[in-house]
C-alpha atoms as a PDB file:
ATOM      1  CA  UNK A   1     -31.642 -20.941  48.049  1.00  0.00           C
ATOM      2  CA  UNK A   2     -33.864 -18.271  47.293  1.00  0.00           C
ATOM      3  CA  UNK A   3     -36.462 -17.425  50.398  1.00  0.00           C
ATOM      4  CA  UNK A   4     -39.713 -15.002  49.681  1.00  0.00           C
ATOM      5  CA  UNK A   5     -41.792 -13.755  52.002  1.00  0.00           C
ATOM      6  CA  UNK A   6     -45.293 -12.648  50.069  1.00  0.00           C
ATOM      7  CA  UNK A   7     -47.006 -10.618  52.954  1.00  0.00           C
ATOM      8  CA  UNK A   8     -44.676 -10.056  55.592  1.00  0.00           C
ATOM      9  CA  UNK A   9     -46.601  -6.876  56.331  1.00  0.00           C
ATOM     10  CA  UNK A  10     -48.121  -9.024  59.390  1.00  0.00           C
ATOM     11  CA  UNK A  11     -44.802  -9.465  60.929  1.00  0.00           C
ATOM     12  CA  UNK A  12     -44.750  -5.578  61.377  1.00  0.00           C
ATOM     13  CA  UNK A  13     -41.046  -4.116  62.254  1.00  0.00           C
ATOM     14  CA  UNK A  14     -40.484  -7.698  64.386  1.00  0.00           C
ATOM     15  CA  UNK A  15     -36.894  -8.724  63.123  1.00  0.00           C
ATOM     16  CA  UNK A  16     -36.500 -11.347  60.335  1.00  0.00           C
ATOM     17  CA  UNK A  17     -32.908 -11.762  60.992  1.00  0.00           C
ATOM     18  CA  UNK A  18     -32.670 -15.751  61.345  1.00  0.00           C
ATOM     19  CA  UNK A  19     -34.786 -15.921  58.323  1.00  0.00           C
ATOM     20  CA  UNK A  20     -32.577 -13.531  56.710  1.00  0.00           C
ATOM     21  CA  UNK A  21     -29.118 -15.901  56.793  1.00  0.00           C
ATOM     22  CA  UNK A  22     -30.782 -18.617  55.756  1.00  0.00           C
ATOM     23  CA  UNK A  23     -30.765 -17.465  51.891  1.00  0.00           C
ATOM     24  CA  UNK A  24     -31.192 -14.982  49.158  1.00  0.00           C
ATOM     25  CA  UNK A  25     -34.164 -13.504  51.109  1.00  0.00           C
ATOM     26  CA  UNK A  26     -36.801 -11.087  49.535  1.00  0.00           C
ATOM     27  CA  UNK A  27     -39.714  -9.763  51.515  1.00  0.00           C
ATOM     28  CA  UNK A  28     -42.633  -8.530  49.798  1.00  0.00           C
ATOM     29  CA  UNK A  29     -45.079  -6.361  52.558  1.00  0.00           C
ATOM     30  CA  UNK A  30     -48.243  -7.422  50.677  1.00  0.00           C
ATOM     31  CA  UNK A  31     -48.962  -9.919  47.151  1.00  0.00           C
ATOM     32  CA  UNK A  32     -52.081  -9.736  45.280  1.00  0.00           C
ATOM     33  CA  UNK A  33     -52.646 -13.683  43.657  1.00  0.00           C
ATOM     34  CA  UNK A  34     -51.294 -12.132  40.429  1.00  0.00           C
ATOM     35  CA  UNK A  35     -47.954 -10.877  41.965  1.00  0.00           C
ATOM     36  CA  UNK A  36     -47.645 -13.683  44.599  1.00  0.00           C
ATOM     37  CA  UNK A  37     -47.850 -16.122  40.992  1.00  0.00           C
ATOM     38  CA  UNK A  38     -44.595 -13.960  39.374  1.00  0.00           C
ATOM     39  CA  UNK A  39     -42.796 -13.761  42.693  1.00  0.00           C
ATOM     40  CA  UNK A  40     -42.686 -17.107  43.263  1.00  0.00           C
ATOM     41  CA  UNK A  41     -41.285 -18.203  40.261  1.00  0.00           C
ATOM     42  CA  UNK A  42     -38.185 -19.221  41.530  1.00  0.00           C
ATOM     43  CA  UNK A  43     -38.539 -19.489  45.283  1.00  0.00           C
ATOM     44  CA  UNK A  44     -37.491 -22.592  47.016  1.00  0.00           C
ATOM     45  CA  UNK A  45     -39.114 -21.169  50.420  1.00  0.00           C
ATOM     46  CA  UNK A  46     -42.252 -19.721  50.567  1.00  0.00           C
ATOM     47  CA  UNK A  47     -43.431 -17.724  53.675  1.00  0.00           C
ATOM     48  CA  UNK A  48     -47.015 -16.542  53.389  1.00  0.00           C
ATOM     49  CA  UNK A  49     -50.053 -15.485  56.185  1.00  0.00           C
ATOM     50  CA  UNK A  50     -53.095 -15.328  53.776  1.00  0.00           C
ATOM     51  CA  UNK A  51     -51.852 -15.513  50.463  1.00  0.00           C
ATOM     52  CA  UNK A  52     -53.480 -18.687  48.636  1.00  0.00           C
ATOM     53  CA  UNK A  53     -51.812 -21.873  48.097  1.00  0.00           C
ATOM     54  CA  UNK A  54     -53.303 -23.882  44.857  1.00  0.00           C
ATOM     55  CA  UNK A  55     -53.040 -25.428  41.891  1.00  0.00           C
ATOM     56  CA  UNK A  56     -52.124 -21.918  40.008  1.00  0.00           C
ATOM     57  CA  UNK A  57     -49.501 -21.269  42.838  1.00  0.00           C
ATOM     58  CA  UNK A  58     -47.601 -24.179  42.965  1.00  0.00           C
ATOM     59  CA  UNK A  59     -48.127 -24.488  38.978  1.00  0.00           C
ATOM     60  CA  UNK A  60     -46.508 -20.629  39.026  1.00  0.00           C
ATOM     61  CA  UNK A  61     -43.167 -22.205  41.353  1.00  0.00           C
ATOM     62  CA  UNK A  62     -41.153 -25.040  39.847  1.00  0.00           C
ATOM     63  CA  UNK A  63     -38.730 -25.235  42.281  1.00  0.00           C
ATOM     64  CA  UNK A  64     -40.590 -24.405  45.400  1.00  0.00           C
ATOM     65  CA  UNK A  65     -39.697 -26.797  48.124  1.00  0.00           C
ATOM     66  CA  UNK A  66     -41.289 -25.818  51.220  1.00  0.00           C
ATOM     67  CA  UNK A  67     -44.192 -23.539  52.172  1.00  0.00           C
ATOM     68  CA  UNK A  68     -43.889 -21.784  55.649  1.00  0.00           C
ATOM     69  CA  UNK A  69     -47.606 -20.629  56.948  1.00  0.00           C
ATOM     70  CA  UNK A  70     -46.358 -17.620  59.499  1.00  0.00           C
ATOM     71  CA  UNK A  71     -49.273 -18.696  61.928  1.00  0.00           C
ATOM     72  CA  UNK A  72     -51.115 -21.898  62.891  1.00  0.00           C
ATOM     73  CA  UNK A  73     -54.208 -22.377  60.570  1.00  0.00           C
ATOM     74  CA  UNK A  74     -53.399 -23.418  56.777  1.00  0.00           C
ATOM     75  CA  UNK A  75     -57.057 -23.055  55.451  1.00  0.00           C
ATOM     76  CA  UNK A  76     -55.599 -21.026  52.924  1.00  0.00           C
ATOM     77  CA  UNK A  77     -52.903 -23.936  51.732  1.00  0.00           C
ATOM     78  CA  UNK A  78     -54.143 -26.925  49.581  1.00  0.00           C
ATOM     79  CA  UNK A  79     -52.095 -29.556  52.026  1.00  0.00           C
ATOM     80  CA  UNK A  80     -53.135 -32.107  49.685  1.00  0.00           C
ATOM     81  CA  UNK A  81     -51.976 -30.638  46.230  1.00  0.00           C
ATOM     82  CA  UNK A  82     -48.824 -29.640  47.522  1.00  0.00           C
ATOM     83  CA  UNK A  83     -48.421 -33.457  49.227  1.00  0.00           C
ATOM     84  CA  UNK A  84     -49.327 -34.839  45.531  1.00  0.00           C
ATOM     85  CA  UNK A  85     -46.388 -32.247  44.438  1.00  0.00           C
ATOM     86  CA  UNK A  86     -44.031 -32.945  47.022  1.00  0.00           C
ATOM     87  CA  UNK A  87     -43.513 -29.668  47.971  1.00  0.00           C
ATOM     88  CA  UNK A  88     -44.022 -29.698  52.416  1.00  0.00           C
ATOM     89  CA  UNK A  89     -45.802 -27.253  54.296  1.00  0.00           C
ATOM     90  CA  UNK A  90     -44.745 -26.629  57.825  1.00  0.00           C
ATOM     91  CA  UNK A  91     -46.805 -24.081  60.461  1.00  0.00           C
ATOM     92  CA  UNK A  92     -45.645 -22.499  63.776  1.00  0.00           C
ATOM     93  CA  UNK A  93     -48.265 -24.020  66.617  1.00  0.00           C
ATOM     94  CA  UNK A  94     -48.211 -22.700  70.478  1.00  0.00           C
ATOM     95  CA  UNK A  95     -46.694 -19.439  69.678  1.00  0.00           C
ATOM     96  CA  UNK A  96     -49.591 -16.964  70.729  1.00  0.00           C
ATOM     97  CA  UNK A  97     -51.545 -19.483  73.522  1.00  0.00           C
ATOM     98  CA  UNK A  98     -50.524 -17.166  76.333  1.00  0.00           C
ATOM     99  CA  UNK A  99     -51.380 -13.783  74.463  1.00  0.00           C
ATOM    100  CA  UNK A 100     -54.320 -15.080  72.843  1.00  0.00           C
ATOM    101  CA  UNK A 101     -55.526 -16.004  76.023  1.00  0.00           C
ATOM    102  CA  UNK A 102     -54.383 -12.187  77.451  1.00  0.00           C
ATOM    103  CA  UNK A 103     -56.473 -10.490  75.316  1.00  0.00           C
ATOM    104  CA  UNK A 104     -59.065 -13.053  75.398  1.00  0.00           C
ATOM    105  CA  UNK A 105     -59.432 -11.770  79.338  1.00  0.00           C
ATOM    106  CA  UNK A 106     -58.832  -8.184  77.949  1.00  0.00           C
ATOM    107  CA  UNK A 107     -61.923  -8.153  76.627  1.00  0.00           C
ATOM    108  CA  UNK A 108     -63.904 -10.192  78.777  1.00  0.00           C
ATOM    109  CA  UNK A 109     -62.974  -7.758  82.007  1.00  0.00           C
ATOM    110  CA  UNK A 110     -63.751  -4.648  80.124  1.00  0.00           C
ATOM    111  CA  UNK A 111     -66.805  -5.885  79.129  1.00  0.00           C
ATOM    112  CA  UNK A 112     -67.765  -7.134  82.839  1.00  0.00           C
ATOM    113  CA  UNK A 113     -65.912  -4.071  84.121  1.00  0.00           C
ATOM    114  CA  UNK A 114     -67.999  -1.470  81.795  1.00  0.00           C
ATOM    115  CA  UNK A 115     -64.811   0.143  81.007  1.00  0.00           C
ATOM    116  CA  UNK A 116     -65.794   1.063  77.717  1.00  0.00           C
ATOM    117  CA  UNK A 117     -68.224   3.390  79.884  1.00  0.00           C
ATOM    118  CA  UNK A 118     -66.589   4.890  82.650  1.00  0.00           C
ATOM    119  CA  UNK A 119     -63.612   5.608  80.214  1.00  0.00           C
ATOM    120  CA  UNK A 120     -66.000   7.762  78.172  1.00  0.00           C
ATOM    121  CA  UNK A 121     -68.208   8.503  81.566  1.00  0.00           C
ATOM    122  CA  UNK A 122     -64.891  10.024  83.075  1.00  0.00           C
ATOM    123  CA  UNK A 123     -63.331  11.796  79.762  1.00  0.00           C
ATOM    124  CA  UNK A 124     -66.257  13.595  78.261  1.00  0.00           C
ATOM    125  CA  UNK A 125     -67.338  15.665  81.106  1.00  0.00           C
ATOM    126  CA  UNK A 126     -70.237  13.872  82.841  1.00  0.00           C
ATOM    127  CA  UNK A 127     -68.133  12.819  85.904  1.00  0.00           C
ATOM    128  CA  UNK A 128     -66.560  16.218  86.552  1.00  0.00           C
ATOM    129  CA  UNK A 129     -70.242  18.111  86.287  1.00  0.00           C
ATOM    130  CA  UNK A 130     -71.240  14.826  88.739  1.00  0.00           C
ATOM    131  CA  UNK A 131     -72.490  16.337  92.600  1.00  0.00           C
ATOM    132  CA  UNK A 132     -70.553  12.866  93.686  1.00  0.00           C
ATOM    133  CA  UNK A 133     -67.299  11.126  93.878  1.00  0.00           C
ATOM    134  CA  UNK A 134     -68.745   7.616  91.585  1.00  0.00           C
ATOM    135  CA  UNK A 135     -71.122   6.685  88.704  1.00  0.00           C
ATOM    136  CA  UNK A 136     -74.029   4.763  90.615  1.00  0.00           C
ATOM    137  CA  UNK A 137     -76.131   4.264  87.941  1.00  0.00           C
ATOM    138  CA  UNK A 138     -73.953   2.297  85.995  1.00  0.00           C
ATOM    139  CA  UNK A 139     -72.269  -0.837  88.144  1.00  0.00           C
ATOM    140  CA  UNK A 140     -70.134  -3.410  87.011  1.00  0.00           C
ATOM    141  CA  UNK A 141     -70.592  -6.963  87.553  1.00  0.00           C
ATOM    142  CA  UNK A 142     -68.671  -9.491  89.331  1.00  0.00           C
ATOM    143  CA  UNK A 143     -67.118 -12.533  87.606  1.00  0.00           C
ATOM    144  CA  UNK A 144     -66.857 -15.016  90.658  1.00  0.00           C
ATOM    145  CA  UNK A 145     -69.622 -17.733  90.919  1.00  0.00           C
ATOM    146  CA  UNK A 146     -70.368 -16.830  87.028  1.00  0.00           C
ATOM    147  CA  UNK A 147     -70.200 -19.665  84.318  1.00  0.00           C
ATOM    148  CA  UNK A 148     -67.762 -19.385  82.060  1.00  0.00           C
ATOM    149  CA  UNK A 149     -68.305 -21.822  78.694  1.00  0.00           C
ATOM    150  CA  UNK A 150     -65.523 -22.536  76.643  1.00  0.00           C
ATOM    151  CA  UNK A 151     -66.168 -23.565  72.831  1.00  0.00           C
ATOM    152  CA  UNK A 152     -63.104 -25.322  72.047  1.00  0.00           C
ATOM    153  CA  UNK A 153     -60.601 -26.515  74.659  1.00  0.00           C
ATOM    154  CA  UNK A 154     -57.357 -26.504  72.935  1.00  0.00           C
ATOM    155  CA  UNK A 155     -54.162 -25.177  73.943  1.00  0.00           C
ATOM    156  CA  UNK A 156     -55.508 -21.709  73.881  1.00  0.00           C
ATOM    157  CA  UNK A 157     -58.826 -22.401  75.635  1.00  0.00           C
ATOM    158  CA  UNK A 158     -57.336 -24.514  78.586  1.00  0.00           C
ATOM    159  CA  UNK A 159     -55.679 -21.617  79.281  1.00  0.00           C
ATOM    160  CA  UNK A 160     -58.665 -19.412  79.395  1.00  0.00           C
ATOM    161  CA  UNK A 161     -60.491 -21.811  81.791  1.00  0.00           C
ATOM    162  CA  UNK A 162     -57.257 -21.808  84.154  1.00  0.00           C
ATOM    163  CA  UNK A 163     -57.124 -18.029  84.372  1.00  0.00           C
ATOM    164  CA  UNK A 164     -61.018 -18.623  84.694  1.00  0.00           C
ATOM    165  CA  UNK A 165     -60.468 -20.615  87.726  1.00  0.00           C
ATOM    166  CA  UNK A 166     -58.652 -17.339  89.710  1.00  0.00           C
ATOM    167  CA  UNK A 167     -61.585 -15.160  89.271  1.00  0.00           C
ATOM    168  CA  UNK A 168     -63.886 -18.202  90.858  1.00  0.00           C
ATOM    169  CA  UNK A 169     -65.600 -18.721  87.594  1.00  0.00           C
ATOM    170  CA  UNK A 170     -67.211 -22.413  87.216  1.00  0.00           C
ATOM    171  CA  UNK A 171     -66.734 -23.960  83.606  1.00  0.00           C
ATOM    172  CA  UNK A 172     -68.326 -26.063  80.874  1.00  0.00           C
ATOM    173  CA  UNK A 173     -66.652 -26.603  77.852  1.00  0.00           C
ATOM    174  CA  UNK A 174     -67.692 -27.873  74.098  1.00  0.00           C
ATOM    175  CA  UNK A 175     -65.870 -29.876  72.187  1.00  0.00           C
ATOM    176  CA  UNK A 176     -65.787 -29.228  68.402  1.00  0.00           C
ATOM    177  CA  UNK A 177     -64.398 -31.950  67.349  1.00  0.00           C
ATOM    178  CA  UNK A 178     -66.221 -34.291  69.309  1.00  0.00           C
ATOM    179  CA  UNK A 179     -63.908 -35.983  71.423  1.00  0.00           C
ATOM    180  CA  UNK A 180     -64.312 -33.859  74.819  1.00  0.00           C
ATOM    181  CA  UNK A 181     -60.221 -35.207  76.009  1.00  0.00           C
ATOM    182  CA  UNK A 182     -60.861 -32.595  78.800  1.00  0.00           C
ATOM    183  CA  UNK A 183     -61.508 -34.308  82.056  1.00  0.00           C
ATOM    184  CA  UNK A 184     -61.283 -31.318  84.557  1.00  0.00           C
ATOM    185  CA  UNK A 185     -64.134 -29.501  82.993  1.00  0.00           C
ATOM    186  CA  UNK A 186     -67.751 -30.683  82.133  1.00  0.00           C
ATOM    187  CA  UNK A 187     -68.329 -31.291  78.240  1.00  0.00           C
ATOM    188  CA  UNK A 188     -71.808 -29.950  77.055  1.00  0.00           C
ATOM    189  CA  UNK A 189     -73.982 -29.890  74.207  1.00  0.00           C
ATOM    190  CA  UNK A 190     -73.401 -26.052  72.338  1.00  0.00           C
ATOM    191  CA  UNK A 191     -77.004 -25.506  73.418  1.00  0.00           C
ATOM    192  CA  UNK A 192     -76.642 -26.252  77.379  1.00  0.00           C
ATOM    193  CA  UNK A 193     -73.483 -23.367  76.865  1.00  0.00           C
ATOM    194  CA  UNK A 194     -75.233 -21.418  75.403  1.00  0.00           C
ATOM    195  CA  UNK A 195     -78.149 -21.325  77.793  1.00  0.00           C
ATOM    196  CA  UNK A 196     -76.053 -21.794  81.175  1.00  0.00           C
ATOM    197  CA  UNK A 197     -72.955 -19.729  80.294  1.00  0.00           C
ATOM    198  CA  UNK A 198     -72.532 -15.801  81.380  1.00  0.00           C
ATOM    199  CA  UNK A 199     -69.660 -15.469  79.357  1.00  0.00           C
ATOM    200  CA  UNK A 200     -69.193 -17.528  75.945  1.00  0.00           C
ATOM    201  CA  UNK A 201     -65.111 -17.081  74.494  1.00  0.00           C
ATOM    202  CA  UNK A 202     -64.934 -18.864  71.350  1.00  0.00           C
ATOM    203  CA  UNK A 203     -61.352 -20.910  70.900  1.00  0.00           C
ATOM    204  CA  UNK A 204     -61.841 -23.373  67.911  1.00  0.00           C
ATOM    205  CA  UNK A 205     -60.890 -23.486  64.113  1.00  0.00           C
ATOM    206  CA  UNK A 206     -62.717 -22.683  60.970  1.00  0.00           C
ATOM    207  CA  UNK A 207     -63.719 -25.902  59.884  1.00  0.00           C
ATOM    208  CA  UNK A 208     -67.219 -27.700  58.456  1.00  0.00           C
ATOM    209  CA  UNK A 209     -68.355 -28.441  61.766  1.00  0.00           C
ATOM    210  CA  UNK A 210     -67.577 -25.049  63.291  1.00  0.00           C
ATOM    211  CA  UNK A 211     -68.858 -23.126  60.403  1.00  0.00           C
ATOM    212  CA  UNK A 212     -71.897 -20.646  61.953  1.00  0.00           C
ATOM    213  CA  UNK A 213     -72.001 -22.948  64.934  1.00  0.00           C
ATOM    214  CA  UNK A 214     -73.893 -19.661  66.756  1.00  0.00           C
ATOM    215  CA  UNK A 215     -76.315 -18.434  64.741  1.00  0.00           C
ATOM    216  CA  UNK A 216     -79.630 -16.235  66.038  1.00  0.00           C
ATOM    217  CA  UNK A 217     -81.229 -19.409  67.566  1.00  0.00           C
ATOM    218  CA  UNK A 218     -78.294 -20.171  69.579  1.00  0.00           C
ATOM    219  CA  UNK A 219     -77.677 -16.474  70.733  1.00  0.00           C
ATOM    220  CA  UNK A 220     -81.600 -16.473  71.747  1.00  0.00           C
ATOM    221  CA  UNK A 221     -80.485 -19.378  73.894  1.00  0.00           C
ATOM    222  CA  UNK A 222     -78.434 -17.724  75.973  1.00  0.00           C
ATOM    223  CA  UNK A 223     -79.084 -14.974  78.901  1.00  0.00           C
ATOM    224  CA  UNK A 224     -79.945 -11.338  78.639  1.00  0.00           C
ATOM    225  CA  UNK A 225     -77.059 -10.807  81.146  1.00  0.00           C
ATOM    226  CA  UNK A 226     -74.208 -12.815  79.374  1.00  0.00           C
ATOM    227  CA  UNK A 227     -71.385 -11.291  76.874  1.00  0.00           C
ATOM    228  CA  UNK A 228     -69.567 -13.271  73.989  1.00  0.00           C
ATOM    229  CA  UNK A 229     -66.686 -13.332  72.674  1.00  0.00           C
ATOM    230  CA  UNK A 230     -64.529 -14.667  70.124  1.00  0.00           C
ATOM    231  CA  UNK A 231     -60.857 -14.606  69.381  1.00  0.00           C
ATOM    232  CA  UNK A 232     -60.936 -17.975  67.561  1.00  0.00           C
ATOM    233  CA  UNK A 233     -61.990 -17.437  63.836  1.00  0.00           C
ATOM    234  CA  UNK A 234     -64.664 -15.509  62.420  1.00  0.00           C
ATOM    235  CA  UNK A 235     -67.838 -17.071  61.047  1.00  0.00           C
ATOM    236  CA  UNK A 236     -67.871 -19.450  63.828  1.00  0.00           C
ATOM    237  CA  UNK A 237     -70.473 -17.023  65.535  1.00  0.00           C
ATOM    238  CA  UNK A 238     -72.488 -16.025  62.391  1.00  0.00           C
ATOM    239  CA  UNK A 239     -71.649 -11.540  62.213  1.00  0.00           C
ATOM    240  CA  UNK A 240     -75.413 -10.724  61.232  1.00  0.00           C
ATOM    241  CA  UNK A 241     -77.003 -12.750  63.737  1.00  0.00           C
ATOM    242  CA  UNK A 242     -74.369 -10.887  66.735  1.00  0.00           C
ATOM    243  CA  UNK A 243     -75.280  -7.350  65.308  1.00  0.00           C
ATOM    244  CA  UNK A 244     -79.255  -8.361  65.251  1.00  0.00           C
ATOM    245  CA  UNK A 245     -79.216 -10.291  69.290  1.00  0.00           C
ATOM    246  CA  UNK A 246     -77.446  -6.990  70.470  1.00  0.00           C
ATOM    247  CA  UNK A 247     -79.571  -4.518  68.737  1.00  0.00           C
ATOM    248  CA  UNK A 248     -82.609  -6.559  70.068  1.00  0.00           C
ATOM    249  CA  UNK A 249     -80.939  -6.618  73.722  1.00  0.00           C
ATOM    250  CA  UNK A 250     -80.901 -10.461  73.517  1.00  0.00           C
ATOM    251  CA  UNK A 251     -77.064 -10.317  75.219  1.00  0.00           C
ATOM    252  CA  UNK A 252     -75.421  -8.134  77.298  1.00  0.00           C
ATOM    253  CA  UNK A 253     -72.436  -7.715  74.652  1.00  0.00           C
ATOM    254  CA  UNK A 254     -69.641  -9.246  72.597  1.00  0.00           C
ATOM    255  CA  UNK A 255     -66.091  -8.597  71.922  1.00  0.00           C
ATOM    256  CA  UNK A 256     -64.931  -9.773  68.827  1.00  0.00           C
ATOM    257  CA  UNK A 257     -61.128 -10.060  67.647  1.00  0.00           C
ATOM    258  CA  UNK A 258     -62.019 -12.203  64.683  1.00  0.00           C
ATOM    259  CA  UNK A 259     -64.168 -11.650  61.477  1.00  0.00           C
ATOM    260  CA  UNK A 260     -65.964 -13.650  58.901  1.00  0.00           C
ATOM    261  CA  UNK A 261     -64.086 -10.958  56.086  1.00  0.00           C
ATOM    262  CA  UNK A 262     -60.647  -9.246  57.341  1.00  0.00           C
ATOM    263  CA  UNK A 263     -60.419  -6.024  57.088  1.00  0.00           C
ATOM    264  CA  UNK A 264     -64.070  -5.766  58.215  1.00  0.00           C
ATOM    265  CA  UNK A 265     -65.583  -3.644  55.764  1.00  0.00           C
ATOM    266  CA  UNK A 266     -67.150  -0.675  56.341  1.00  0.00           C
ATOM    267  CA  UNK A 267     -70.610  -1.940  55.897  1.00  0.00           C
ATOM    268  CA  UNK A 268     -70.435  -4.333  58.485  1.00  0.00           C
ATOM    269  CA  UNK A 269     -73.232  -4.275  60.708  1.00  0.00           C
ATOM    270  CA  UNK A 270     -71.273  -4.705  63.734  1.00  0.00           C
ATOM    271  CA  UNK A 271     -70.371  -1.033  63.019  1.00  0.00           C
ATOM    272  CA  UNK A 272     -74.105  -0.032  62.552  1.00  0.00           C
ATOM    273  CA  UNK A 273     -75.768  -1.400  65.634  1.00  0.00           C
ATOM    274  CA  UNK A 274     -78.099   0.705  67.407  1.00  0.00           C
ATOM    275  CA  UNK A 275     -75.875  -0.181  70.627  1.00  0.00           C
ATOM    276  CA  UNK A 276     -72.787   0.367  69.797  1.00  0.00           C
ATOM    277  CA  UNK A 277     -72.057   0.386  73.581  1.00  0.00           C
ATOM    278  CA  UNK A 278     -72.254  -2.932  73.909  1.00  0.00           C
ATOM    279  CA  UNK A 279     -69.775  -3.888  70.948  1.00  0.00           C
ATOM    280  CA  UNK A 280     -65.902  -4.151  71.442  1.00  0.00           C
ATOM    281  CA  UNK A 281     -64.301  -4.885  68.315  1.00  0.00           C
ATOM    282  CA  UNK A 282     -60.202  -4.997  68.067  1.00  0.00           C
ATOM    283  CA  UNK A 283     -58.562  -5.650  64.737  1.00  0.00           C
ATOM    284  CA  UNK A 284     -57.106  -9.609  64.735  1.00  0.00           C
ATOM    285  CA  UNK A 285     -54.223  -8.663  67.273  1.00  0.00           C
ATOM    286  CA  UNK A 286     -55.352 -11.130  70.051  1.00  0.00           C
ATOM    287  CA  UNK A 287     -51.768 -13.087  68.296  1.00  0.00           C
ATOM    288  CA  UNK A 288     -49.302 -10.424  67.675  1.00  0.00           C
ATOM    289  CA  UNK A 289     -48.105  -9.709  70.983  1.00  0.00           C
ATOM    290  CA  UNK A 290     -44.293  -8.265  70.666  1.00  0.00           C
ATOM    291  CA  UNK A 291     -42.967 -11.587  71.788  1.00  0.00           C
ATOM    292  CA  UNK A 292     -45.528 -13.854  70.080  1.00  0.00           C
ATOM    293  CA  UNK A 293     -44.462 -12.407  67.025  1.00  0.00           C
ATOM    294  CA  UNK A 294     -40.345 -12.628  67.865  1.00  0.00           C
ATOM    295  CA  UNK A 295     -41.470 -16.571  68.832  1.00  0.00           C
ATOM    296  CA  UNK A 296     -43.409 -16.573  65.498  1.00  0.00           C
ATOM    297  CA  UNK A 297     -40.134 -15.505  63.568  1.00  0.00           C
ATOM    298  CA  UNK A 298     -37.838 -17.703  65.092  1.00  0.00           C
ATOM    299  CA  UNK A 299     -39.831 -20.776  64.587  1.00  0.00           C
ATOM    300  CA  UNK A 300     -40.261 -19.813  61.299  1.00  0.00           C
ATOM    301  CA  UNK A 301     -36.834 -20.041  60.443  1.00  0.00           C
ATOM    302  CA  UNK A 302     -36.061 -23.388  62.800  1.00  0.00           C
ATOM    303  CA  UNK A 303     -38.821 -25.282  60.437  1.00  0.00           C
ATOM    304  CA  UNK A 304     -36.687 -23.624  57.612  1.00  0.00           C
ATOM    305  CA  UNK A 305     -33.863 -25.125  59.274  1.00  0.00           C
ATOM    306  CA  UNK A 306     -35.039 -28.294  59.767  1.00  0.00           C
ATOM    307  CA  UNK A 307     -36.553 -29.161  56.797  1.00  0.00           C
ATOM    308  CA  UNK A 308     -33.569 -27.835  54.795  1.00  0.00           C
ATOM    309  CA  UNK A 309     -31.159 -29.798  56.555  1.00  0.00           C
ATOM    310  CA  UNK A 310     -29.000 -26.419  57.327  1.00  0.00           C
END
């Protein structure tokens, strides 16, 4: 059984050894569409992050049994083709909640916390020239008795709100898909989140009814005062419409993990904004925690396992 994996660049140096045993195993750090077509030629597996899934693809892999997404969301897989072509598609759920959530928090406290700030306040001089022992003209602000509103309350967001709940934070939630299941919290319209919330953390999928969900009118909604941020997929808060509310001082400031095009290219106007202060931006890591990825692996290779019958 022949195993390839067509961008295992994502995994980093985390150890593929389960995956390894399973087969003839070839890892390939990175496939354009053209080389992931001639590399899959005779796979049976087929591990992939981003690489597309379609009618070329599986056209390109006669023998290709199963396709292994090495992550949750399979917008990039044609489920339906590859159910007409019996070929099954397996994904690894649960494995990042907790660090997802972590770095959700991350950058929630440092944007509360001004750290972005004091870290430059303290390191380029201006606090050893000071004539005192603090930086009073720049305070932080308190998350207890703040609103926290949660778009999405999956697996990932539940978590959020119960870390919420330690710093004394009350919560609302949304429900994207309509069905609010949460009973702790109070379901809202997007609008009443947007307009009671000081901090808005974005937890849902890419999906038609998630698709620019905050745009300029709904980040006009919301206070002067309150941050967003989003560590769910990009596009759900629309990029050009985040880059113009913070250059117009319409929000306090975002922190984004997620983009509408990854890498974020260069043009982006998140990295041209007049306040650049008020921007954190980290590079789709929120996931890849050292032991969400060693979970990732080895869940990888038990749906392998499974499916196979081995």
């Amino acid at each position: 059984m022949k195993i390839v994996f067509l961008d295992a660049a994502t995994m980093g140096t985390t150890p593929l050894t389960e995956i390894e045993v399973l087969g003839e195993f070839v890892r390939y750090e990175s496939s354009t569409p053209e080389e992931a077509l001639e590399r899959v030629r005779d796979a049976d597996v087929a591990i992939l992050n981003k690489v597309i899934v379609n009618k070329a693809f599986l056209d390109a892999a006669p023998r290709l049994k199963l396709v292994c997404e090495a992550g949750t969301g399979i917008n990039n897989i044609d489920t339906k083709l590859c159910d007409e072509r019996g070929v099954a598609v397996r994904n690894v759920a649960g494995y990042s909640t907790d660090s997802v959530a972590q770095h959700t928090w991350a950058l929630i406290l440092a944007l509360a916390g001004r750290l972005f700030h004091y870290n430059a306040y303290t390191k380029d001089g201006r606090y050893s020239a000071g004539i005192i022992h603090t930086d009073a003209a720049h305070p932080y602000t308190e998350l207890v008795g703040k609103t926290i509103g949660i778009v999405g309350m999956g697996a990932i967001g539940s978590k959020v709100a119960k870390i919420a709940t330690l710093f004394g934070m009350k919560l609302i939630y949304y429900s994207t898909s309509g069905t609010s299941h949460c009973r702790e919290y109070p379901s809202v319209p997007i609008e009443t989140l947007l307009r009671e919330a000081d901090v808005v953390s974005v937890h849902a999928p890419y999906n038609e009814r998630t698709a620019g969900l905050i745009d300029y009118d709904g980040l006009c909604l919301m206070k002067p005062t309150a941050w967003l941020v989003n560590t769910g997929r990009g596009g759900i808060a629309v990029e050009n419409d985040l880059a113009r509310a913070i250059d117009e001082e319409r929000i306090a400031g975002i922190g984004l993990d997620v983009f509408e095009k990854e890498p974020l290219p260069a043009d982006s106007p998140l990295l041209h904004s007049s306040h650049p202060e008020r921007i954190i931006l980290t590079p789709h890591i929120a996931w890849s925690s050292v032991e969400a990825r060693a979970r990732l692996a080895s869940e990888m290779a038990r749906n392998i396992r499974e499916y196979l019958n081995l």
